[in-house]
C-alpha atoms as a PDB file:
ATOM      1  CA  UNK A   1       0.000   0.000   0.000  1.00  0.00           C
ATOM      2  CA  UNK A   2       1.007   3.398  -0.900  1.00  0.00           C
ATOM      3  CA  UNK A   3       2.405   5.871   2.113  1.00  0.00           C
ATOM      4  CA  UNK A   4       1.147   9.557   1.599  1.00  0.00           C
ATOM      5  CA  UNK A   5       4.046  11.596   3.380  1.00  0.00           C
ATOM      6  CA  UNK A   6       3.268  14.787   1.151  1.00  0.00           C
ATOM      7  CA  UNK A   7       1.339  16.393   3.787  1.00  0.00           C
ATOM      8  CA  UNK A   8       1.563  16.046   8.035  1.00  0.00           C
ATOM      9  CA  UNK A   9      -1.937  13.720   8.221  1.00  0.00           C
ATOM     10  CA  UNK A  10      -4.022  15.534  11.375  1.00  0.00           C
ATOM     11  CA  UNK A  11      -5.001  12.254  12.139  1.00  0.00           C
ATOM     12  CA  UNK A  12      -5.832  11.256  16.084  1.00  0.00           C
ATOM     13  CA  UNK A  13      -3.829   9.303  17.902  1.00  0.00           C
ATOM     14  CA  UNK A  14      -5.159   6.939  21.165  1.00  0.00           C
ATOM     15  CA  UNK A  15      -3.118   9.082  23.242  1.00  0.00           C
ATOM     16  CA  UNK A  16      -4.667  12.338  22.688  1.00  0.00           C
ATOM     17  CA  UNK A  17      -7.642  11.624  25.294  1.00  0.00           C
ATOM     18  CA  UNK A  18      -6.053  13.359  28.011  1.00  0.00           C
ATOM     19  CA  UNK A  19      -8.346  11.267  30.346  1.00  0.00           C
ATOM     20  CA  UNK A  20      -7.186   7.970  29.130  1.00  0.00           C
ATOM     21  CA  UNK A  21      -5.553   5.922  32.514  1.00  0.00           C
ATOM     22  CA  UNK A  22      -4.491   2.470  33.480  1.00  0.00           C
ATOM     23  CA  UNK A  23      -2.075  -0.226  33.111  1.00  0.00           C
ATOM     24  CA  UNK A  24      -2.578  -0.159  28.949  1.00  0.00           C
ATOM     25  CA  UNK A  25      -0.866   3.572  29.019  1.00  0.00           C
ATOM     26  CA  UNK A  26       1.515   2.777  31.533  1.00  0.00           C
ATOM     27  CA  UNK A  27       2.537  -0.207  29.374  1.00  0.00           C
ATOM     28  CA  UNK A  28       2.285   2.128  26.160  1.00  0.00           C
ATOM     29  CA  UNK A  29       4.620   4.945  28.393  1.00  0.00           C
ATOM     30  CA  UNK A  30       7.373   2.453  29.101  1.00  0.00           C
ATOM     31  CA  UNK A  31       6.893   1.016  25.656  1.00  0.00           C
ATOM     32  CA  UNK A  32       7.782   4.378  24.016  1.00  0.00           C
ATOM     33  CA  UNK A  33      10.960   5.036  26.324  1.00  0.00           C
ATOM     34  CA  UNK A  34      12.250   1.556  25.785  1.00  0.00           C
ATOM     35  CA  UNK A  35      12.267   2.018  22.067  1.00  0.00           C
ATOM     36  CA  UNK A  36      13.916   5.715  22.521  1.00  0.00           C
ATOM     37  CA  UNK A  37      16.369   4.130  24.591  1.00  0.00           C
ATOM     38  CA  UNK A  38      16.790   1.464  21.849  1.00  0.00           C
ATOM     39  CA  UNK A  39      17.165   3.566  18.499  1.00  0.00           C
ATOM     40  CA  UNK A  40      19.015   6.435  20.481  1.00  0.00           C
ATOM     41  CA  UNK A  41      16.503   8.526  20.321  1.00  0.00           C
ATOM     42  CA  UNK A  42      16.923   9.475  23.896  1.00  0.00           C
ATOM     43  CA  UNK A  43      20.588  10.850  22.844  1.00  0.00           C
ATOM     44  CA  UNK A  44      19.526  13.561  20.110  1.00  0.00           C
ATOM     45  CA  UNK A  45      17.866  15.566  23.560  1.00  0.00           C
ATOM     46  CA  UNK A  46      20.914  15.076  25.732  1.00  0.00           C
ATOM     47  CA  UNK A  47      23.425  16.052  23.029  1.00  0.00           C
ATOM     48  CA  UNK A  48      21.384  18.961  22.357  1.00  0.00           C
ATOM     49  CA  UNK A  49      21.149  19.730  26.511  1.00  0.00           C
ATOM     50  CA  UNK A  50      25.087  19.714  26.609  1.00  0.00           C
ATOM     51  CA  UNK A  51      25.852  21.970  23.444  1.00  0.00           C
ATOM     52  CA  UNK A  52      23.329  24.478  25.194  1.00  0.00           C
ATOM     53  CA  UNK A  53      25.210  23.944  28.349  1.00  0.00           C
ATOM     54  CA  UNK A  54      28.393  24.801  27.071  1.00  0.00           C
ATOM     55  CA  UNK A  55      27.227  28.451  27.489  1.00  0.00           C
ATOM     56  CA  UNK A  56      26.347  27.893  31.051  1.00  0.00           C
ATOM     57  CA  UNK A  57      28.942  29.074  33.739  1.00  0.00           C
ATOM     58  CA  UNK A  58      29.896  26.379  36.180  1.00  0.00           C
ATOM     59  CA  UNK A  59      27.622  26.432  39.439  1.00  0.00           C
ATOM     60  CA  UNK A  60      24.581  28.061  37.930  1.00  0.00           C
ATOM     61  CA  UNK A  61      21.655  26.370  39.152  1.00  0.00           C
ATOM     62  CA  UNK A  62      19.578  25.818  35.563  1.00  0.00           C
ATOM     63  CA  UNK A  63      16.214  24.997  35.412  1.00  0.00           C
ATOM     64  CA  UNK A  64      14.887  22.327  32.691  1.00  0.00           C
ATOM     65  CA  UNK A  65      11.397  22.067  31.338  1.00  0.00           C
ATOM     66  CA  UNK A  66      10.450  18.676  29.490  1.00  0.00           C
ATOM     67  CA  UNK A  67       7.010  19.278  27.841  1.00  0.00           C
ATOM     68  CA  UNK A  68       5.805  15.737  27.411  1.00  0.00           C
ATOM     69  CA  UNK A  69       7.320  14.417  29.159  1.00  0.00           C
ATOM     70  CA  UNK A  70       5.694  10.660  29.079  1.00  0.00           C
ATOM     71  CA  UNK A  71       6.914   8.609  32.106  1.00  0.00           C
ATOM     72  CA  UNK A  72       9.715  10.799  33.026  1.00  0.00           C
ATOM     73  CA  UNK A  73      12.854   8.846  31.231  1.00  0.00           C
ATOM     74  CA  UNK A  74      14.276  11.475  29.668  1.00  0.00           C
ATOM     75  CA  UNK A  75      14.103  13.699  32.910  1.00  0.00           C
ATOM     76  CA  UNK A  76      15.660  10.704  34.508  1.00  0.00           C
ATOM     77  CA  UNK A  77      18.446  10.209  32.262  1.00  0.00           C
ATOM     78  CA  UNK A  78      19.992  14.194  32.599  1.00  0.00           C
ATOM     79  CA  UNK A  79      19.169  13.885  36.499  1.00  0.00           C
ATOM     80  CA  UNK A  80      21.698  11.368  36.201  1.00  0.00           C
ATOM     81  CA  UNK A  81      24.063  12.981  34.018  1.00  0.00           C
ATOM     82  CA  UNK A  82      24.278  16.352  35.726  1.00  0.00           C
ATOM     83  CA  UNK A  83      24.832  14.380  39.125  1.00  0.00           C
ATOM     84  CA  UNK A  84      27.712  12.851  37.000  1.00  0.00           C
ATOM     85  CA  UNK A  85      29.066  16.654  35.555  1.00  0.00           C
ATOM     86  CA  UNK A  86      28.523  18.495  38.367  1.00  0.00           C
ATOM     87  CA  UNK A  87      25.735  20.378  36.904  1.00  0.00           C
ATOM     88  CA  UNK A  88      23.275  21.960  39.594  1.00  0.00           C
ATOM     89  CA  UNK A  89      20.039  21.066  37.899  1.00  0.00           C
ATOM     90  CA  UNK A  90      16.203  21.755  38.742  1.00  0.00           C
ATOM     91  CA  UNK A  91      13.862  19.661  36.006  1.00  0.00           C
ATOM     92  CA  UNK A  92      10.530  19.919  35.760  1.00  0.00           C
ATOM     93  CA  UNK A  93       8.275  17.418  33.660  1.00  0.00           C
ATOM     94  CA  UNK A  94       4.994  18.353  32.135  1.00  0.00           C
ATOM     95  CA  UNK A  95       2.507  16.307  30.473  1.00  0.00           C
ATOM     96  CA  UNK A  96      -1.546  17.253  29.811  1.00  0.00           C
ATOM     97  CA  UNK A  97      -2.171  13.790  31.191  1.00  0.00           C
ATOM     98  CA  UNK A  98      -2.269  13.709  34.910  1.00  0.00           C
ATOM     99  CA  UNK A  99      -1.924   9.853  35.386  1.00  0.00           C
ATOM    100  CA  UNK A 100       0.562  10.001  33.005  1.00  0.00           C
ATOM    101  CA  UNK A 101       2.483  12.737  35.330  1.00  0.00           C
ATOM    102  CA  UNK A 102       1.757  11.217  38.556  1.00  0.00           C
ATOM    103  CA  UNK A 103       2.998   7.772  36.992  1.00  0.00           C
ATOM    104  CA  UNK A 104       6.112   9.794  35.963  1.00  0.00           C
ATOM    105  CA  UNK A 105       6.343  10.994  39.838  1.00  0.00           C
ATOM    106  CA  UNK A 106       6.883   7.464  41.107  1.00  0.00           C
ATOM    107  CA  UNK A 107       9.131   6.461  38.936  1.00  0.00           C
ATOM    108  CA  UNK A 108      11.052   9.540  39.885  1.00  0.00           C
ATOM    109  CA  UNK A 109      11.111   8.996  43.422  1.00  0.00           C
ATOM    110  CA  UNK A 110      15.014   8.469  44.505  1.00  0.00           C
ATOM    111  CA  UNK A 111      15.183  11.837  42.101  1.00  0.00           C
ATOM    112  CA  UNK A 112      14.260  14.881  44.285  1.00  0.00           C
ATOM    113  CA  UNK A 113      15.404  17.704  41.743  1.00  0.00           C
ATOM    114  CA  UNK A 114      12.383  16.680  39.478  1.00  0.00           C
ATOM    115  CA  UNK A 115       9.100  17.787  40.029  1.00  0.00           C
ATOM    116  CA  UNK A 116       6.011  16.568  37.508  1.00  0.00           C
ATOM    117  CA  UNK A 117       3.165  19.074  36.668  1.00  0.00           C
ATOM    118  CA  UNK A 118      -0.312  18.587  35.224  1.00  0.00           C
ATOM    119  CA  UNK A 119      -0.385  21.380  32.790  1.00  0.00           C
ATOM    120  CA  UNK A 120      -1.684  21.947  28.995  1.00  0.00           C
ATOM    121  CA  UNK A 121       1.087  23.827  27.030  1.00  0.00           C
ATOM    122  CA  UNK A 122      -1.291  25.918  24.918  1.00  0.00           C
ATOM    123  CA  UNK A 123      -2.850  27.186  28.507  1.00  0.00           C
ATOM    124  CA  UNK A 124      -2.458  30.112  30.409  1.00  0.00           C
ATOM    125  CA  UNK A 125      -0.326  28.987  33.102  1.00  0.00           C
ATOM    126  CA  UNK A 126       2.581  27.127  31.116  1.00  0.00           C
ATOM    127  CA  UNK A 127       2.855  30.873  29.755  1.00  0.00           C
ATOM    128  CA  UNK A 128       3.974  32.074  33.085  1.00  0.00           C
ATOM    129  CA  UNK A 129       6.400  29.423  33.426  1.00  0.00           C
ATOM    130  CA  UNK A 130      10.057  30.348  33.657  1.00  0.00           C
ATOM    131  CA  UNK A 131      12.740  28.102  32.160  1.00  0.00           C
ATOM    132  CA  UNK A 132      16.535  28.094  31.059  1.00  0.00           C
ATOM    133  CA  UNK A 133      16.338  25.062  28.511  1.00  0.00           C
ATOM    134  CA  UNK A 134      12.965  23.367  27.401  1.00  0.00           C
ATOM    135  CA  UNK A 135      13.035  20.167  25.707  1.00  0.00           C
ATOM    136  CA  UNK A 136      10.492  19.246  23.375  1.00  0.00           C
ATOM    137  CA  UNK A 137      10.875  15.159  22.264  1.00  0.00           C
ATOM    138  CA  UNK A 138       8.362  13.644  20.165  1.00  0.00           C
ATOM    139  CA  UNK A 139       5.874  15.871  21.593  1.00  0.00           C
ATOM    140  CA  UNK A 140       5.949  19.143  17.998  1.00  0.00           C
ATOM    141  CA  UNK A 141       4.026  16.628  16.115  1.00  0.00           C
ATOM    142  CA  UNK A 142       1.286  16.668  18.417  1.00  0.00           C
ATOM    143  CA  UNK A 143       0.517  19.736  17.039  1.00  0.00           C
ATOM    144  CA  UNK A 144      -0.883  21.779  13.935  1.00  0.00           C
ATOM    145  CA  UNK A 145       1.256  24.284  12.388  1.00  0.00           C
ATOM    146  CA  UNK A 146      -0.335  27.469  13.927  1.00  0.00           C
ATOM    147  CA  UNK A 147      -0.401  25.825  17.718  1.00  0.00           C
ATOM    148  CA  UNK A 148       3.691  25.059  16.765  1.00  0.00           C
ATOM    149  CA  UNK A 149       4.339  28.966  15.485  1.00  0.00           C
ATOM    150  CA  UNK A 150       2.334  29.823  18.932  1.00  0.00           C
ATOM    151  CA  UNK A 151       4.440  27.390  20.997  1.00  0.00           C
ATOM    152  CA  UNK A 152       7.543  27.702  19.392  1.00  0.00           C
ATOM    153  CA  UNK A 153       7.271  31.395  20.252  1.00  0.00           C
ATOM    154  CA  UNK A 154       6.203  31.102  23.564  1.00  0.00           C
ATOM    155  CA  UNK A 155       9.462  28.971  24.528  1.00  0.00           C
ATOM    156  CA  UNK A 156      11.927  31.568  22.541  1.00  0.00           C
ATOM    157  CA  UNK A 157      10.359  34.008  25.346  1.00  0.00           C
ATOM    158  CA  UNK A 158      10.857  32.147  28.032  1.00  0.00           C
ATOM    159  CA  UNK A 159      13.644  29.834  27.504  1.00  0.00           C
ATOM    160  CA  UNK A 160      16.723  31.950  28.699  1.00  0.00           C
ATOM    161  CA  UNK A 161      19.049  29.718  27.056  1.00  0.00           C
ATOM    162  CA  UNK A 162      17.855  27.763  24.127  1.00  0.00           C
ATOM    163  CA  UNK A 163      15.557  25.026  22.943  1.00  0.00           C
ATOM    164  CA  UNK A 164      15.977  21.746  22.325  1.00  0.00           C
ATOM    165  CA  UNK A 165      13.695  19.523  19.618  1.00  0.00           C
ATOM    166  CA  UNK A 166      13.491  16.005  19.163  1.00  0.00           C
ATOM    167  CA  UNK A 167      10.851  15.189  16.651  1.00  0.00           C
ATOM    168  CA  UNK A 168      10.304  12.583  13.822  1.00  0.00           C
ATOM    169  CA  UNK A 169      10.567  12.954  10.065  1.00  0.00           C
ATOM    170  CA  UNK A 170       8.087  12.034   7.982  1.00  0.00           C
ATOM    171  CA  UNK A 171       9.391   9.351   4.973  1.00  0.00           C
ATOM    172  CA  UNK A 172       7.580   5.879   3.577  1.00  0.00           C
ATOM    173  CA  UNK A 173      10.742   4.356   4.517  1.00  0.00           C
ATOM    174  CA  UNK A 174      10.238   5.305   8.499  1.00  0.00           C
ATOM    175  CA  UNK A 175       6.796   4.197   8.090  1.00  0.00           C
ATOM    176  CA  UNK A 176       7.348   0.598   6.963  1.00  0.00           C
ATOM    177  CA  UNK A 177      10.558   0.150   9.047  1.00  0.00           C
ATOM    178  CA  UNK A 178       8.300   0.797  12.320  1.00  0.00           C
ATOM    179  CA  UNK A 179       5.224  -1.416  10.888  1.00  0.00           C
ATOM    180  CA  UNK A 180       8.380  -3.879  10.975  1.00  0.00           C
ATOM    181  CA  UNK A 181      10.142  -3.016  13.595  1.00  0.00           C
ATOM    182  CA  UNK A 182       6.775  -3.027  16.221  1.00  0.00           C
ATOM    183  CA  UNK A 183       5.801  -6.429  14.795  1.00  0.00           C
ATOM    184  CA  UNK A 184       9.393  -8.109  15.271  1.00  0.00           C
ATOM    185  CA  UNK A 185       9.379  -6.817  18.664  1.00  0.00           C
ATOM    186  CA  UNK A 186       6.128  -7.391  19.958  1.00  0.00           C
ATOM    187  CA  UNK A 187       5.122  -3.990  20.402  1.00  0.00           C
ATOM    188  CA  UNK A 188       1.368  -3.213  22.307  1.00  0.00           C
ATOM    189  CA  UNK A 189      -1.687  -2.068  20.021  1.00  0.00           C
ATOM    190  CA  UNK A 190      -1.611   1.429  21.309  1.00  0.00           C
ATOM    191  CA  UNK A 191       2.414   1.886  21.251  1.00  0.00           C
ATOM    192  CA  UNK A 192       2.531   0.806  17.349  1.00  0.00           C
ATOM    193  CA  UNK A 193      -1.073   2.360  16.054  1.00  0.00           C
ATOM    194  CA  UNK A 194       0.133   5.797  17.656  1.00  0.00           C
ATOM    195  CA  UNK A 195       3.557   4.997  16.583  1.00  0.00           C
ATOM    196  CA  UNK A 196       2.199   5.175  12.666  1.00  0.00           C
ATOM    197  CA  UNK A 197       0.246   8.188  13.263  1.00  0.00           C
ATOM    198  CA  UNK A 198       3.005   9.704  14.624  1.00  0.00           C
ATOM    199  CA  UNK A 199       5.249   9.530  11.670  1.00  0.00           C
ATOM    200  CA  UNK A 200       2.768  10.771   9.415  1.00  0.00           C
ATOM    201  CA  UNK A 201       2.422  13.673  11.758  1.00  0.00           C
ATOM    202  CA  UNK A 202       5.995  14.009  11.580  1.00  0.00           C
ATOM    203  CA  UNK A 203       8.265  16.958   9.614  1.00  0.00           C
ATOM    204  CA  UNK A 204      10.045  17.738   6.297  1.00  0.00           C
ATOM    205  CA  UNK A 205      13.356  19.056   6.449  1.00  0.00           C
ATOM    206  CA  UNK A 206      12.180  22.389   4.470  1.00  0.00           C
ATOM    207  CA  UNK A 207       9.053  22.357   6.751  1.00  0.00           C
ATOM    208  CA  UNK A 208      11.159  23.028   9.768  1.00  0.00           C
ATOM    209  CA  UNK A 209      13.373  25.559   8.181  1.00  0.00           C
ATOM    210  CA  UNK A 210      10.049  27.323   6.730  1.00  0.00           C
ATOM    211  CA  UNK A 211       9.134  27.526  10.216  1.00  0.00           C
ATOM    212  CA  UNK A 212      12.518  28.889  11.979  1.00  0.00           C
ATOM    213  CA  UNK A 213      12.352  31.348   9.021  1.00  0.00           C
ATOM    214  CA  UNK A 214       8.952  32.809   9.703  1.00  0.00           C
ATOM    215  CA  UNK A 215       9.865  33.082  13.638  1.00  0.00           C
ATOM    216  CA  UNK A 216      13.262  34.247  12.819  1.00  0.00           C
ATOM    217  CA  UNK A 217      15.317  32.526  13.858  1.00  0.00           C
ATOM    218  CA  UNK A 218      18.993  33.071  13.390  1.00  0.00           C
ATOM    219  CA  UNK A 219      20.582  30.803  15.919  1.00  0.00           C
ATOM    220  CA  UNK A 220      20.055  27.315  15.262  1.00  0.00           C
ATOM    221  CA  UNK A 221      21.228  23.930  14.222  1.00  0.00           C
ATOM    222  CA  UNK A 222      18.873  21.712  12.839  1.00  0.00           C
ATOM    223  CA  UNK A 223      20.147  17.801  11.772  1.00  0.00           C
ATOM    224  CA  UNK A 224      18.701  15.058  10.910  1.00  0.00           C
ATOM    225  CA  UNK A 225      19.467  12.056  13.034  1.00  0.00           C
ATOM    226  CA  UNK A 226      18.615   8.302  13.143  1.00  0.00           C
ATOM    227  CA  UNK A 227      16.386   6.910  13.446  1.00  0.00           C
ATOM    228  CA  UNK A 228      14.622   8.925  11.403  1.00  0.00           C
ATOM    229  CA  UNK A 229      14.652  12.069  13.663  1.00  0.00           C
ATOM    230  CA  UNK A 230      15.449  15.979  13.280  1.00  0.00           C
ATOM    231  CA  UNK A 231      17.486  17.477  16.062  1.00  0.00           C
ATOM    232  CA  UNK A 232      16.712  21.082  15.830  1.00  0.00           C
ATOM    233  CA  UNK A 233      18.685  23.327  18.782  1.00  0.00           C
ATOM    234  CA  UNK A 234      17.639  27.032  18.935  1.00  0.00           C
ATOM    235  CA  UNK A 235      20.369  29.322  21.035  1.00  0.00           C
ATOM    236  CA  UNK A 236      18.769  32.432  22.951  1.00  0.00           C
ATOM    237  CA  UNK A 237      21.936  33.945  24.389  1.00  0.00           C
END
């Protein structure tokens, strides 16, 4: 069957009821960071934390915003790594879901310096929230072009020090390689259906740079990285 990656599909995924809870999420949660962890996605954010880190001076405390932020993994991970550099770090994970967050909490327990928050990204009080670095992994796609100019925005004003995305691109060839790749490993319904939609939901290379140019941005990097992911850093200072 033909794959139509002309256009990002607006399709639904099971994961956009914000009131969906129980062990099928938490299965689908783990399922997503175990196959991050697996293709490396998990590395494309914590590359893109240190290059923005570079700029920090040693000793500043720096505060970390992960907008969904799933079961916590990534959060996890660079609590980890700044124990190991030395960095003082205060993380905050937000996801719309709130079983999804309070899952996220538990799992974060032996890891005071992160703190999980209920809170829709489009709403009024993610607007007043202050951050150094915000991380955005697989969450962009989630989104149609004018929320992503609005949020994209909204982090260049409040992100003192840069931004970090980890998204998909959108190719056939990413497309059947998951249909194969979920099968081989036994993936759960919800973790591959969503998995699909997501990569039809996913970016162009010229869509992203259409987009930095309309919200001008000068300072950035953007790379494409396997598997099949776009690594796009934007510098504030």
């Amino acid at each position: 069957m033909f794959v139509n990656t002309s256009q990002r599909t607006f399709a639904p995924e099971i994961m956009d009821d914000l009131r969906m809870e129980g062990e099928e999420l938490r299965t689908t949660l783990d399922q997503i960071a175990q196959v991050n962890q697996l293709l490396g996605g998990n590395s494309i954010t914590l590359q893109g934390v240190s290059m923005l880190m570079e700029n920090v001076p040693p000793g500043k405390e720096v505060t970390i915003a992960d907008v969904g932020c799933g079961n916590g993994d990534m959060l996890r991970k660079l609590a980890r790594i700044g124990r190991r550099k030395n960095w003082r770090l205060k993380l905050i994970g937000i996801d719309a879901n709130g079983y999804t967050a309070n899952y996220a909490a538990v799992l974060s327990a032996q890891y005071p310096e992160i703190t999980y928050y209920c809170m829709d990204i489009l709403g009024g009080k993610f607007r007043e929230l202050q951050y150094d670095i915000v991380l955005c992994t697989l969450t962009l796609h989630h989104f149609e072009d004018r929320q992503i100019m609005k949020l994209m925005s909204l982090f260049r004003r409040n992100a003192a020090i840069g931004i970090v995305v980890n998204d998909l691109q959108r190719s056939a060839m990413a497309y059947r390689l998951f249909q194969l790749f979920s099968r081989l490993t036994g993936m759960g319904r919800m973790a591959k259906e969503d998995g699909l939609v997501s990569i039809l939901r996913g970016f162009k290379k010229k869509e992203i740079q259409e987009l930095s140019r309309k919200l001008n941005f000068n300072q950035y990097t953007l790379r494409w990285k396997w598997a099949f992911r776009y690594q796009w850093i934007i510098t504030n200072v």
